[in-house]
C-alpha atoms as a PDB file:
ATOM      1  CA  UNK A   1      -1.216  14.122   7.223  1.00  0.00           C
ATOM      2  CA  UNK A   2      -2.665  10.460   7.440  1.00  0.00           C
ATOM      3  CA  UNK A   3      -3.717   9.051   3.785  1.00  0.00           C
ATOM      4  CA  UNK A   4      -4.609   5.485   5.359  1.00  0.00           C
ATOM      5  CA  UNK A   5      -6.192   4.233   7.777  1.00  0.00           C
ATOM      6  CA  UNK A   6      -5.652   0.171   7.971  1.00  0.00           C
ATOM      7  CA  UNK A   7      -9.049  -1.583   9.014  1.00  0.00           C
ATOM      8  CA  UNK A   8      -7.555  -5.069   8.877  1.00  0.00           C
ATOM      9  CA  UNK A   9      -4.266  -7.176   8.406  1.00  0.00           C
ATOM     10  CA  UNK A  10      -6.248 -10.094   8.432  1.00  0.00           C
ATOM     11  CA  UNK A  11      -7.642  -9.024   5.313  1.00  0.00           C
ATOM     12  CA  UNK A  12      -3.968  -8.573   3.752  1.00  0.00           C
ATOM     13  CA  UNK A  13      -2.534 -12.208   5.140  1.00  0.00           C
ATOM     14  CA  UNK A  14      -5.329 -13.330   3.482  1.00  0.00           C
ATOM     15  CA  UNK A  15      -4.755 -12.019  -0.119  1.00  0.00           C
ATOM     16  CA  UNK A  16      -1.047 -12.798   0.633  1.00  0.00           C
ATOM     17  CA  UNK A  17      -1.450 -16.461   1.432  1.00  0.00           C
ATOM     18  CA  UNK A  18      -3.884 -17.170  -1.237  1.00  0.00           C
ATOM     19  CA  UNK A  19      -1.164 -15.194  -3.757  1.00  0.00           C
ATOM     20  CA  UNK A  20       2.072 -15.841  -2.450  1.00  0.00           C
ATOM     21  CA  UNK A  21       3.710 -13.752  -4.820  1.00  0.00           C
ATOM     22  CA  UNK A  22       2.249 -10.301  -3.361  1.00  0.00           C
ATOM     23  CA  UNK A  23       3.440 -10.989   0.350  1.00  0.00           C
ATOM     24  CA  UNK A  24       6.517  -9.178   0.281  1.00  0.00           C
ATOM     25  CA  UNK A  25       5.411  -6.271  -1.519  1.00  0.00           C
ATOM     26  CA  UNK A  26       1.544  -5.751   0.773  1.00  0.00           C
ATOM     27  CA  UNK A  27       3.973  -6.645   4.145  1.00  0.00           C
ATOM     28  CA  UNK A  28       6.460  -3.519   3.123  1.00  0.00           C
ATOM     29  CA  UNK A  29       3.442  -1.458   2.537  1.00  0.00           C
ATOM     30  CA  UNK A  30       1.539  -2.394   5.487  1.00  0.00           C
ATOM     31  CA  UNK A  31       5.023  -1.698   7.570  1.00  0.00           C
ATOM     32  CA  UNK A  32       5.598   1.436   5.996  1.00  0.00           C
ATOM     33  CA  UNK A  33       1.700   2.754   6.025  1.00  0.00           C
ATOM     34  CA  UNK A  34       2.145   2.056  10.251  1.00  0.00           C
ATOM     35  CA  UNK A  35       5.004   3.576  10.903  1.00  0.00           C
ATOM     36  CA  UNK A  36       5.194   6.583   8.626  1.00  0.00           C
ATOM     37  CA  UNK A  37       3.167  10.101   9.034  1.00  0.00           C
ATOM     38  CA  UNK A  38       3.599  11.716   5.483  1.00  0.00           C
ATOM     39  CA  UNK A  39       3.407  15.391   5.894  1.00  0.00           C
ATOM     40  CA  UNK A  40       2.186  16.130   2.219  1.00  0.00           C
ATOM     41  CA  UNK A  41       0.884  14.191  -1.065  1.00  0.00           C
ATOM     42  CA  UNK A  42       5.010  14.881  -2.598  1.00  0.00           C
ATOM     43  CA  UNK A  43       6.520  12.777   0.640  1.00  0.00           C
ATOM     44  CA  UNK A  44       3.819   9.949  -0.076  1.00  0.00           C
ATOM     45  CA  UNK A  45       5.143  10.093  -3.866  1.00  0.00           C
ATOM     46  CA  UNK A  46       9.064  10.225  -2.849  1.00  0.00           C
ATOM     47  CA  UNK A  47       8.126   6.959  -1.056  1.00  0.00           C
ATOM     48  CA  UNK A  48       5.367   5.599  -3.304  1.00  0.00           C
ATOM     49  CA  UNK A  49       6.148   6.762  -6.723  1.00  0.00           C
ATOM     50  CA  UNK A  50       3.918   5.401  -8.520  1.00  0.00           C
ATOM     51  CA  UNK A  51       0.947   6.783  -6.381  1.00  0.00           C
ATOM     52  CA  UNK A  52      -1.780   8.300  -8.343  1.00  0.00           C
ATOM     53  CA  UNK A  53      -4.222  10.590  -7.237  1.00  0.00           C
ATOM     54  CA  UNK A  54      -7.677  10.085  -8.664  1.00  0.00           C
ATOM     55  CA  UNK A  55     -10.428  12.293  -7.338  1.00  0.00           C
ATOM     56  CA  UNK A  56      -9.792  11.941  -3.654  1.00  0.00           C
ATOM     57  CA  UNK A  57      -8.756   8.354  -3.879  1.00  0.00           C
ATOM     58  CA  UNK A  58      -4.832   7.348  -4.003  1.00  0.00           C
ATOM     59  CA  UNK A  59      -4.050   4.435  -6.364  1.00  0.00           C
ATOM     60  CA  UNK A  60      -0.909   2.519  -5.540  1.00  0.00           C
ATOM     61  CA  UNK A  61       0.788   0.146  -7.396  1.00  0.00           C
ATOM     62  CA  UNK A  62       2.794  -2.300  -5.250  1.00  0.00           C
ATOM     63  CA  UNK A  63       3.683  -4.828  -7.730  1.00  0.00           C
ATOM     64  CA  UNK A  64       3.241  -6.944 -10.593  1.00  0.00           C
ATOM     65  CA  UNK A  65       1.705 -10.109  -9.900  1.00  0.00           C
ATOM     66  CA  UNK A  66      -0.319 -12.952 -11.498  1.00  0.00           C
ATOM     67  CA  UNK A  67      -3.485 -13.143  -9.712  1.00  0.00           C
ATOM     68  CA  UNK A  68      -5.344 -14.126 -12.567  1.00  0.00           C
END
């Protein structure tokens, strides 16, 4: 089961270099999002637990940043 496809890590260098603070946490995701087939919504919430499901959207939480 494939939850996401990644369109662009451009987009994600990006975000990271103009918030510094999120790099670590959006370069572990990316890693982990292209290297890992989860076989169900439970084994994307053993790794991710704080993934939400809303409608048919997931809704992660990486971490806690000031990007105000």
């Amino acid at each position: 089961m494939r939850f996401m496809h990644i369109i662009s890590k451009k987009m994600l260098r990006e975000f990271w270099e103009r918030y510094p603070d999120s790099q670590t946490a959006l370069a572990r995701w990316y890693r982990i999002m292209q290297t890992t087939e989860f076989g169900s919504w439970r084994d994307l919430q053993k790794t991710f637990p704080s993934a939400d499901l809303v409608d048919d959207v997931i809704v992660l939480t990486l971490a806690v940043t000031n990007t105000a």
